[in-house]
C-alpha atoms as a PDB file:
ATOM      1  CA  UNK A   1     301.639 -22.048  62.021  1.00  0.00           C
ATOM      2  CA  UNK A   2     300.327 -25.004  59.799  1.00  0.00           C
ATOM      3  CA  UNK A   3     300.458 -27.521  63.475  1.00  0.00           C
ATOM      4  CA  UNK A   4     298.784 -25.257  64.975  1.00  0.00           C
ATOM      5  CA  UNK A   5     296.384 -24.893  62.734  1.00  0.00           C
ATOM      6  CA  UNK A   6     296.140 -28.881  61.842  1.00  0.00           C
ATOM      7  CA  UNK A   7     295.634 -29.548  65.283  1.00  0.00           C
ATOM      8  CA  UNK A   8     292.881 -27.052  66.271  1.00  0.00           C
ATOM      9  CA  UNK A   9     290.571 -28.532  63.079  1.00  0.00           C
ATOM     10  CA  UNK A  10     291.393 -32.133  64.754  1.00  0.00           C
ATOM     11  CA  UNK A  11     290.001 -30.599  67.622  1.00  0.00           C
ATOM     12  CA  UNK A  12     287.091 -29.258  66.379  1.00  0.00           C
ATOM     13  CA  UNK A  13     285.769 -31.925  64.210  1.00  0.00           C
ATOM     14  CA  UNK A  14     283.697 -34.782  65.488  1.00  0.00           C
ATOM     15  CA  UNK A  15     285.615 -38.004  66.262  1.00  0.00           C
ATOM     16  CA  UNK A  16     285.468 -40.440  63.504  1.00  0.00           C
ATOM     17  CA  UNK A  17     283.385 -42.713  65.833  1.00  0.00           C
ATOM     18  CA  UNK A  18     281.188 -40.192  66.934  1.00  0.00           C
ATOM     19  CA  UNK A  19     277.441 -40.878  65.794  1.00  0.00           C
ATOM     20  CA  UNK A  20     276.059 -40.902  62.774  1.00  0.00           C
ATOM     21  CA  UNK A  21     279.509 -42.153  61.930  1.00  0.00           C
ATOM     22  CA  UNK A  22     279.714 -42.038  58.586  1.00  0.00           C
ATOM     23  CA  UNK A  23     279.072 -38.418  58.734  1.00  0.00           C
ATOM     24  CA  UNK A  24     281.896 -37.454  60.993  1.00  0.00           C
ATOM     25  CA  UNK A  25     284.138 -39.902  59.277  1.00  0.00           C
ATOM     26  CA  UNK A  26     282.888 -38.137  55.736  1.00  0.00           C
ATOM     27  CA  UNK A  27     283.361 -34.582  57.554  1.00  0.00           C
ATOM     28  CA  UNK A  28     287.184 -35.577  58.098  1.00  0.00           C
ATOM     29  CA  UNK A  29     287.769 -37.054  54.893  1.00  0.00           C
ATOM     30  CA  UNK A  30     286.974 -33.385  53.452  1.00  0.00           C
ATOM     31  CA  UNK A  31     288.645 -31.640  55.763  1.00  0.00           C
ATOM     32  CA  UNK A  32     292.109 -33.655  56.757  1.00  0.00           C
ATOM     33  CA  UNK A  33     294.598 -34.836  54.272  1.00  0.00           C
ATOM     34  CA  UNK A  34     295.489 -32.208  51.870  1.00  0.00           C
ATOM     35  CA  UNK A  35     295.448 -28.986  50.905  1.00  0.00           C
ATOM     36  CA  UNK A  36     297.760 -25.723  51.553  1.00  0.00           C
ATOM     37  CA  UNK A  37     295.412 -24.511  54.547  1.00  0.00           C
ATOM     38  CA  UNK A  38     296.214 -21.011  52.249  1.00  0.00           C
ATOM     39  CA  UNK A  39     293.121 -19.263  53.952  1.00  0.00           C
ATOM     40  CA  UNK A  40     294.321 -19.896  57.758  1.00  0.00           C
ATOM     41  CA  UNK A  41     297.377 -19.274  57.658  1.00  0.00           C
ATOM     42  CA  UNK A  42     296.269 -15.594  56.030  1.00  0.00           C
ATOM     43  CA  UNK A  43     293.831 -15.017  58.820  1.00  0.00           C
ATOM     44  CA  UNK A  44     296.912 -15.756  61.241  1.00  0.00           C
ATOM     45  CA  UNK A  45     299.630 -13.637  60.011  1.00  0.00           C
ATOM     46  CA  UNK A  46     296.845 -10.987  59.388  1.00  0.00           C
ATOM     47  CA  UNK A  47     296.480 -11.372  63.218  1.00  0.00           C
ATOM     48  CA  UNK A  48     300.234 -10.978  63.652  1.00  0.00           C
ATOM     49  CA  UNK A  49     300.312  -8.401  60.751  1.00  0.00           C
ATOM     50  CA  UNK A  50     297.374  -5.938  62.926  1.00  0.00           C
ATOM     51  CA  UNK A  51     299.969  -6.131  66.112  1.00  0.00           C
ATOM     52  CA  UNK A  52     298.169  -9.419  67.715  1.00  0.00           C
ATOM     53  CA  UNK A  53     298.848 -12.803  68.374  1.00  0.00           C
ATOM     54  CA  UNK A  54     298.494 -15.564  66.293  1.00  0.00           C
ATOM     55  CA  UNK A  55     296.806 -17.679  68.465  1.00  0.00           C
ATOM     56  CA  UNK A  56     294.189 -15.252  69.476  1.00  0.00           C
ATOM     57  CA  UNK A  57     293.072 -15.846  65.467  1.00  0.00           C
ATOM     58  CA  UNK A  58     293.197 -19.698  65.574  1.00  0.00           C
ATOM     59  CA  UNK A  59     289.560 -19.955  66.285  1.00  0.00           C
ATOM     60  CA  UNK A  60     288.571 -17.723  62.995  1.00  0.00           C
ATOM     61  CA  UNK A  61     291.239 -19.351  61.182  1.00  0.00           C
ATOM     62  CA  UNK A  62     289.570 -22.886  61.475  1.00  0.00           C
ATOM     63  CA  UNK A  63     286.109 -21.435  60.606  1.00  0.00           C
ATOM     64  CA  UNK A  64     287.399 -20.140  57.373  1.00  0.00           C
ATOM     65  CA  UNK A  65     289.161 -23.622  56.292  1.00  0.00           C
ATOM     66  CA  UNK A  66     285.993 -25.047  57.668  1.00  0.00           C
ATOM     67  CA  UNK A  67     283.751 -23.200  55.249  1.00  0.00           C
ATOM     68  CA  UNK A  68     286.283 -23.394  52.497  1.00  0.00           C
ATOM     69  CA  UNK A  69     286.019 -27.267  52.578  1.00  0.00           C
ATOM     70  CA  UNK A  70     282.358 -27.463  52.198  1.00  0.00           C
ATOM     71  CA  UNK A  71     282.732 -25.195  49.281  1.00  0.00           C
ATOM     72  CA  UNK A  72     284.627 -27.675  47.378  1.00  0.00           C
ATOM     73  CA  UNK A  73     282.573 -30.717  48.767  1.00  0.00           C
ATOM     74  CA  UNK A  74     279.660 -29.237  47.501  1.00  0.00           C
ATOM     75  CA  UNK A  75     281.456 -27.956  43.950  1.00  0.00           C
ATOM     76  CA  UNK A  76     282.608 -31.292  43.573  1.00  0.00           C
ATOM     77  CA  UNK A  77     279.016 -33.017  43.335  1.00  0.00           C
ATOM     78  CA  UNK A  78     277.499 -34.445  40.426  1.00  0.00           C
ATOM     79  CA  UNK A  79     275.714 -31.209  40.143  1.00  0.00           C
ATOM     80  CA  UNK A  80     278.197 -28.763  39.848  1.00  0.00           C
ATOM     81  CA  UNK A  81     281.618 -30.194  38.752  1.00  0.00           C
ATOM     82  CA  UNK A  82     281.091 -33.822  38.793  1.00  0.00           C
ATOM     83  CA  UNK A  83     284.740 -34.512  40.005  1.00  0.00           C
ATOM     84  CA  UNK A  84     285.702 -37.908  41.418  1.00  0.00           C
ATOM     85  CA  UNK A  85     288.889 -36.579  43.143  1.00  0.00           C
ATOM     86  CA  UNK A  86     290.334 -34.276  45.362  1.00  0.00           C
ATOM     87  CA  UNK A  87     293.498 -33.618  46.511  1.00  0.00           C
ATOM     88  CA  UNK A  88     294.659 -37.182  44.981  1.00  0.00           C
ATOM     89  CA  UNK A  89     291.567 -39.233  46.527  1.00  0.00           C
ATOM     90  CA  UNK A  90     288.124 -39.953  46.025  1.00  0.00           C
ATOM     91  CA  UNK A  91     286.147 -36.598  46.828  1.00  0.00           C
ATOM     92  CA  UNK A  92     283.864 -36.876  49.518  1.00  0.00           C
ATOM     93  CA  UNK A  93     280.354 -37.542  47.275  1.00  0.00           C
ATOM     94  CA  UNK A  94     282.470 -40.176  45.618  1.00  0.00           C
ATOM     95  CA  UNK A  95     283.445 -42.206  48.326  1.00  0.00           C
ATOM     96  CA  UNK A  96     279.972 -41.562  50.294  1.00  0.00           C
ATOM     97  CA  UNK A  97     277.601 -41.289  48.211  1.00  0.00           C
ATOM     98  CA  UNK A  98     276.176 -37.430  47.022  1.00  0.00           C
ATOM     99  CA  UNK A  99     273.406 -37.148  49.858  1.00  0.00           C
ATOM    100  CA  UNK A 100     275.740 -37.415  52.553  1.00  0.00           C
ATOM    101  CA  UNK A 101     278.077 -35.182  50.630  1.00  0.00           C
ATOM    102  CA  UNK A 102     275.180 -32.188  50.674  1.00  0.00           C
ATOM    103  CA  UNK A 103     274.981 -33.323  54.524  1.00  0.00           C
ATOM    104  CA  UNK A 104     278.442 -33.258  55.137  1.00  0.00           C
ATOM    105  CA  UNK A 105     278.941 -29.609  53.457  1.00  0.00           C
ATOM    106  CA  UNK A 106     276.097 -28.610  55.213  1.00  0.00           C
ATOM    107  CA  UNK A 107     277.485 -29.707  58.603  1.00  0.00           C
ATOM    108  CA  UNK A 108     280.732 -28.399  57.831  1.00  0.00           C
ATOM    109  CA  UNK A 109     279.438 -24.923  56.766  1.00  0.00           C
ATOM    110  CA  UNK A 110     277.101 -24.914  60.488  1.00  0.00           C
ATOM    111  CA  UNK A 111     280.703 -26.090  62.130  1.00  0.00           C
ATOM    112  CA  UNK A 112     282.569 -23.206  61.083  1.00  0.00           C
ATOM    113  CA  UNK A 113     280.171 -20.582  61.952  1.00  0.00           C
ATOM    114  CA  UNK A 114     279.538 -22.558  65.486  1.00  0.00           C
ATOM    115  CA  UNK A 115     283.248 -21.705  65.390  1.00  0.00           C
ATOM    116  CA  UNK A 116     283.813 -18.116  64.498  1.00  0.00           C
ATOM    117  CA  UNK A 117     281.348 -17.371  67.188  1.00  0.00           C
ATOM    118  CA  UNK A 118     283.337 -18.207  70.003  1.00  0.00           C
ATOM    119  CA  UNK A 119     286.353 -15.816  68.790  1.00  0.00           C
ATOM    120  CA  UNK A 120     287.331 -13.736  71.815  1.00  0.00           C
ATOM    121  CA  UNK A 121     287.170 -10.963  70.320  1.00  0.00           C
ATOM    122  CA  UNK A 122     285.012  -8.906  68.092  1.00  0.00           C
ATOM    123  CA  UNK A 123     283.019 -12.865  67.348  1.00  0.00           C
ATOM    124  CA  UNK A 124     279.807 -10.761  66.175  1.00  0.00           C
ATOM    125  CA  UNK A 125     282.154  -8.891  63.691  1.00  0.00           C
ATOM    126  CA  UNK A 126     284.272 -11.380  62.782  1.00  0.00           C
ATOM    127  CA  UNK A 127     280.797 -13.910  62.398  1.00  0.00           C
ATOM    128  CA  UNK A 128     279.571 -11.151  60.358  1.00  0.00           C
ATOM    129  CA  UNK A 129     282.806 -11.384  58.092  1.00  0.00           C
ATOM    130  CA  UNK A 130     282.348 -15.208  57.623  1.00  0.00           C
ATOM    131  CA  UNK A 131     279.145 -14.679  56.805  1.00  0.00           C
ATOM    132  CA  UNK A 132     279.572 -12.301  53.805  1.00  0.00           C
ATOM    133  CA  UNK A 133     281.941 -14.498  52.530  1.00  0.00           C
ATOM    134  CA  UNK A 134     279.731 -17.312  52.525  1.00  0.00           C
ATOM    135  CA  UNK A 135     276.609 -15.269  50.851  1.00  0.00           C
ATOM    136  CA  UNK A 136     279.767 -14.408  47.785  1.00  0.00           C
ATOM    137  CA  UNK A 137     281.069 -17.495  47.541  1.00  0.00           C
ATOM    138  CA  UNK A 138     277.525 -19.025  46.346  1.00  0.00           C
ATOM    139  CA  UNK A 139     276.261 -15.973  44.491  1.00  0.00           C
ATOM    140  CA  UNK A 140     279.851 -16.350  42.451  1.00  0.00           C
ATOM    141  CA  UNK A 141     279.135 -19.787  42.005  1.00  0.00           C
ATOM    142  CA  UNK A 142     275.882 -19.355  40.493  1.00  0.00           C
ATOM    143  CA  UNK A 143     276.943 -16.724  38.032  1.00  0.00           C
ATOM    144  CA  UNK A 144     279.934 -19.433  37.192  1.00  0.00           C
ATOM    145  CA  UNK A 145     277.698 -21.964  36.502  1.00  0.00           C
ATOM    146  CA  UNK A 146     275.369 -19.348  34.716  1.00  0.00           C
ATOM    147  CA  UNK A 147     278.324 -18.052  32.229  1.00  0.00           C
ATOM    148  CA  UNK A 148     279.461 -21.762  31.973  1.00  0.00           C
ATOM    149  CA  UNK A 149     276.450 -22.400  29.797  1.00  0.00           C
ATOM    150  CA  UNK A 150     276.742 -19.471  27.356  1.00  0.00           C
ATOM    151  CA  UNK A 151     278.653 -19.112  24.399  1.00  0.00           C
ATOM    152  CA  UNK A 152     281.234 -16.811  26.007  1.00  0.00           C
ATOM    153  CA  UNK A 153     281.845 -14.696  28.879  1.00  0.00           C
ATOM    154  CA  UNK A 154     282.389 -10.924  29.204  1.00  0.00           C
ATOM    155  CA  UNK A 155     285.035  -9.724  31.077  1.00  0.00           C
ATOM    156  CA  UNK A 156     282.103  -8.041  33.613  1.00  0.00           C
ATOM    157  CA  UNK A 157     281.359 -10.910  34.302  1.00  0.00           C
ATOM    158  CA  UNK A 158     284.807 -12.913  34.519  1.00  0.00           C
ATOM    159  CA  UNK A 159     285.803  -9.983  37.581  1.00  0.00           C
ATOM    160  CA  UNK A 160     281.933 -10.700  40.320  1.00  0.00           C
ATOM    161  CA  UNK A 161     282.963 -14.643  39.577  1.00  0.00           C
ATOM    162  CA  UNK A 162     286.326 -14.060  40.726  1.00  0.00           C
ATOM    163  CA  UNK A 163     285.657 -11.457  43.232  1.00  0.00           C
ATOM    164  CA  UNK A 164     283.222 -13.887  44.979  1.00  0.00           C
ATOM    165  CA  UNK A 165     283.756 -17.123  44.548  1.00  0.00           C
ATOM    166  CA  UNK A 166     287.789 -17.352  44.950  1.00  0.00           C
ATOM    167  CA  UNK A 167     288.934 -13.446  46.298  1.00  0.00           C
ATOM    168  CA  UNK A 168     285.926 -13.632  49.080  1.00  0.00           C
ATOM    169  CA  UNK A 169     287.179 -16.234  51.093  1.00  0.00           C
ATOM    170  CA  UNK A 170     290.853 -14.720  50.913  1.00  0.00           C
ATOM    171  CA  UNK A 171     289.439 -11.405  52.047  1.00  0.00           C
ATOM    172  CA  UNK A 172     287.098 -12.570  54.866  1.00  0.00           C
ATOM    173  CA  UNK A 173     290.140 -14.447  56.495  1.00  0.00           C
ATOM    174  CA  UNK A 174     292.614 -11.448  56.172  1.00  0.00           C
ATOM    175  CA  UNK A 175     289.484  -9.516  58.282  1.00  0.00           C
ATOM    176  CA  UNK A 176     288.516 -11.678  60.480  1.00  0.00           C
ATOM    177  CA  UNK A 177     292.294 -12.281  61.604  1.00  0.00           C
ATOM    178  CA  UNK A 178     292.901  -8.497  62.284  1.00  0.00           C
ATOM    179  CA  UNK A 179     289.236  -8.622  63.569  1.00  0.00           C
ATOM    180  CA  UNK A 180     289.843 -11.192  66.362  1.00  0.00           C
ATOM    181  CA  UNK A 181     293.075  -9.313  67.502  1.00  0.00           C
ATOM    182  CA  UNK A 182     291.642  -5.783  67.870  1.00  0.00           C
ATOM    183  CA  UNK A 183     293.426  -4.491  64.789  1.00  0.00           C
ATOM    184  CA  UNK A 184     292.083  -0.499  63.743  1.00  0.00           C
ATOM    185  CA  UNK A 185     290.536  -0.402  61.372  1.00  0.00           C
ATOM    186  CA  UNK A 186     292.361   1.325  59.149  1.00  0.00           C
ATOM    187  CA  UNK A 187     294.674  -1.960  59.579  1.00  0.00           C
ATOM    188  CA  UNK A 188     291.392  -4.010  58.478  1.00  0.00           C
ATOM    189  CA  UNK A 189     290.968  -2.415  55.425  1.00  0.00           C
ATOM    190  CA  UNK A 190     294.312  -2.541  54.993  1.00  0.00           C
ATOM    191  CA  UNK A 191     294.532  -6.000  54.982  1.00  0.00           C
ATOM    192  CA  UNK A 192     291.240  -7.045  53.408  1.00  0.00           C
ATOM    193  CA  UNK A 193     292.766  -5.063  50.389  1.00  0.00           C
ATOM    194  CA  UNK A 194     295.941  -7.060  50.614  1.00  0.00           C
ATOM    195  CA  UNK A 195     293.938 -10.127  50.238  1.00  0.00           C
ATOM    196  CA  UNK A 196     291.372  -8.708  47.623  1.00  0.00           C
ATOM    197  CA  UNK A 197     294.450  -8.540  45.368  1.00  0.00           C
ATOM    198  CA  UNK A 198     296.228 -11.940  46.521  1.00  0.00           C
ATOM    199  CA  UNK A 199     292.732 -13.506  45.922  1.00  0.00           C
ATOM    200  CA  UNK A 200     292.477 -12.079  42.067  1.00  0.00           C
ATOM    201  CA  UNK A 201     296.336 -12.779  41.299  1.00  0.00           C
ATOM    202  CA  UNK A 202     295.404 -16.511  42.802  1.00  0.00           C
ATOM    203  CA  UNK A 203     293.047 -16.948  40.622  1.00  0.00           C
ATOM    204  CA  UNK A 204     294.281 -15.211  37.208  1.00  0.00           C
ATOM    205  CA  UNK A 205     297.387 -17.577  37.716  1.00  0.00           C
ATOM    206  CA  UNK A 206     295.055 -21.219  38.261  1.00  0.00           C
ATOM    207  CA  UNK A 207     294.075 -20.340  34.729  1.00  0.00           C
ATOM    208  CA  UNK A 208     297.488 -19.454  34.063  1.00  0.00           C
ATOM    209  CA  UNK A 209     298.862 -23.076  34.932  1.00  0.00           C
ATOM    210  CA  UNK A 210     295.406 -24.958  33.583  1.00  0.00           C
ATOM    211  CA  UNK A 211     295.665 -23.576  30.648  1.00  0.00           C
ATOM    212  CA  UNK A 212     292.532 -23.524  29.679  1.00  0.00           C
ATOM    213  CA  UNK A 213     291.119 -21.842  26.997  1.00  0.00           C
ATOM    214  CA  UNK A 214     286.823 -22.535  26.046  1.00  0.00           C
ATOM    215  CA  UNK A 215     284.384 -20.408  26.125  1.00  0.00           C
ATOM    216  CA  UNK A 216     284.343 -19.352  29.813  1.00  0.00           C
ATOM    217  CA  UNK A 217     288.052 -18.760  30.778  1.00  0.00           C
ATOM    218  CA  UNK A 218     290.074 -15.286  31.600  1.00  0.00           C
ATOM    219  CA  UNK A 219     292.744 -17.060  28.954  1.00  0.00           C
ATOM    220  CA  UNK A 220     290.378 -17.188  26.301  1.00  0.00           C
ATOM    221  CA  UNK A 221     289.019 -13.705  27.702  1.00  0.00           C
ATOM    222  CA  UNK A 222     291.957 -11.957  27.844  1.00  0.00           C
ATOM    223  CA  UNK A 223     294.943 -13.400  26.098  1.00  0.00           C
ATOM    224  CA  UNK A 224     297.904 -15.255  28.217  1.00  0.00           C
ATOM    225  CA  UNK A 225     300.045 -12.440  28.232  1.00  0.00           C
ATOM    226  CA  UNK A 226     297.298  -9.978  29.878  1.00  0.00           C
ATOM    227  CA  UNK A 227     296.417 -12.698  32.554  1.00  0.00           C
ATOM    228  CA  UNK A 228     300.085 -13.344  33.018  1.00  0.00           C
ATOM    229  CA  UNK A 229     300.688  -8.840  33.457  1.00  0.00           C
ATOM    230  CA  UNK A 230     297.250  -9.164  35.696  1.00  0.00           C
ATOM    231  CA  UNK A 231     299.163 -11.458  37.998  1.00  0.00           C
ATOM    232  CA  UNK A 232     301.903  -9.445  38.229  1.00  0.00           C
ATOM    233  CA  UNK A 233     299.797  -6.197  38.702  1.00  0.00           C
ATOM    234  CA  UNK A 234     297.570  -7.673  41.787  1.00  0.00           C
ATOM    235  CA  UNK A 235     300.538  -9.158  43.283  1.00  0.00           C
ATOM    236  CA  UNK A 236     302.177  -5.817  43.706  1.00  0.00           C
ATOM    237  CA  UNK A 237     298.877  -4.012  44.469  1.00  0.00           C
ATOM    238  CA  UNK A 238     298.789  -6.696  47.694  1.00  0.00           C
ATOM    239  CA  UNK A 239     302.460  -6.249  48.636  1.00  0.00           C
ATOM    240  CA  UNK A 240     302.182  -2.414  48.580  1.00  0.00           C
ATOM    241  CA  UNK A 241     299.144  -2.636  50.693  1.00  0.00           C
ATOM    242  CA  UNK A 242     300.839  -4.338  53.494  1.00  0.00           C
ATOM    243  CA  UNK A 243     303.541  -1.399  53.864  1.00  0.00           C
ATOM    244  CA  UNK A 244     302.508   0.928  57.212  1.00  0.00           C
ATOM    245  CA  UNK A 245     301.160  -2.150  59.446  1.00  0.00           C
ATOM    246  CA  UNK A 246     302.104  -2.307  62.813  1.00  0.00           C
ATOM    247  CA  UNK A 247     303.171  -6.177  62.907  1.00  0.00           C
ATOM    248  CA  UNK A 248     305.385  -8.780  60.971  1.00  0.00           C
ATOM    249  CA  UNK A 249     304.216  -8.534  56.971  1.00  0.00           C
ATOM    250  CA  UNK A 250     306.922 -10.113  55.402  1.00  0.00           C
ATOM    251  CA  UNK A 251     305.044 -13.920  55.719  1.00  0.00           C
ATOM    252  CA  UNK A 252     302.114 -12.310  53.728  1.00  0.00           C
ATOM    253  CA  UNK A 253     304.254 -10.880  51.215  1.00  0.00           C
ATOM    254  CA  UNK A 254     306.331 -13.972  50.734  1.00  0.00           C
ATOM    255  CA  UNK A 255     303.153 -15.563  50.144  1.00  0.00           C
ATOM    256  CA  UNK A 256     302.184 -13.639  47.594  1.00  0.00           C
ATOM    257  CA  UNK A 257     305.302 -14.337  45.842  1.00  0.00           C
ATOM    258  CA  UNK A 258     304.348 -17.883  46.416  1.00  0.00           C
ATOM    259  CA  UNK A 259     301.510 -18.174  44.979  1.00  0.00           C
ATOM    260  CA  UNK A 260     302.269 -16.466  41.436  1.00  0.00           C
ATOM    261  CA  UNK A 261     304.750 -18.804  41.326  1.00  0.00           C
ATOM    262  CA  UNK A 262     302.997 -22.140  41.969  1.00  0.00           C
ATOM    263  CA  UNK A 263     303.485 -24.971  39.742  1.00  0.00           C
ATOM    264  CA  UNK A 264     300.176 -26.282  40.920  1.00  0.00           C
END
């Protein structure tokens, strides 16, 4: 799953000498190199999951990694997080400077939806999917940013910012897997709750292992030991929602398990 998926994103970005060069050289320095390619590989046992083929879902699998990467090139500017690295290298702004970051998240964000388009099947629906998840994503970012600079966060709040900006993305690929494949869609809601839940345990447990605890954190929020039963309570709300599909589940569920039980 994870070649298939590595080599379809080769395929789709620009080649590194293609002109301007720096920006398709900056556009695979975000995207190659790192990262658990978590999103695509949801959107292609999703696929599987709805009674398809994996490979009919490569094409909306690469749009959602796509999109996902100029998320974090963009949250990684001076602007938003500031941070110098990503995945154990210099993050895109720092090694190109921060307008050609902005250019390179922009190209990368017009790249995946160029992408999703030419699904087989259902590519207004599952376009439409990528496209809510892209409107989330930013309005969850803005209300982080927004509770970042009070004096604490309510709990309201603490569930749109993790509903958008990290369950979104999980959700959208989970769709637009079953989507490209035909699935009912009973099966698509289905599954889009599966990852609704996955996305929410996800994100409960980053603050779980960065231990964080100022004045905008679910730890500081909510105490560890009700983010720690919160993991545990959306990671069997996303196994039980699997049960009834017509394809292979047990990947997704094993993944859930995974991910609670990350070390990083």
């Amino acid at each position: 799953m994870l070649d298939l998926i590595e080599q379809t994103l080769d395929q789709l970005l620009p080649a590194a000498e293609t002109r301007p060069a720096m920006l398709s050289q900056a556009m695979r320095w975000a995207v190659e190199g790192g990262g658990k390619r978590i999103r695509p590989q949801i959107c292609l046992a999703a696929a599987m999951a709805a009674g398809g083929k994996a490979e009919d879902a490569l094409l909306p699998a690469c749009a959602i990694e796509l999109l996902h990467s100029y998320t974090l090139v963009h949250d990684d500017l001076p602007a938003m997080d500031n941070d110098v690295e990503r995945r154990g290298k210099p993050s895109v702004w720092a090694k190109y400077g921060e307008a050609t970051a902005v250019l390179v998240g922009d190209q990368l964000q017009a790249l995946a939806f160029a992408t999703a388009a030419r699904t087989m099947h259902n590519a207004a629906e599952v376009t439409a999917s990528l496209g809510r998840a892209a409107l989330a994503v930013v309005a969850g970012q803005v209300a982080d940013l927004a509770a970042g600079t009070g004096a604490s966060a309510t709990e309201e709040q603490l569930a749109y910012i993790f509903a958008n900006k990290t369950a979104a993305l999980f959700v959208a690929a989970a769709k637009m897997g079953a989507l490209a494949v035909g699935g009912e869609s009973a099966h698509v809601t289905q599954l889009a709750d599966y990852a609704q839940n996955l996305g929410l345990a996800f994100q409960f447990e980053d603050d779980l292992l960065d231990g964080e605890d100022g004045a905008f954190s679910s730890l500081a929020l909510l105490g560890r030991e009700e983010v720690a039963r919160r993991v545990e309570q959306h990671t069997a709300a996303a196994q039980a929602a699997l049960e009834g599909l017509p394809g292979p589940t047990g990947f997704l569920s094993d993944l859930a398990a995974r991910l609670v039980r990350r070390t990083a």
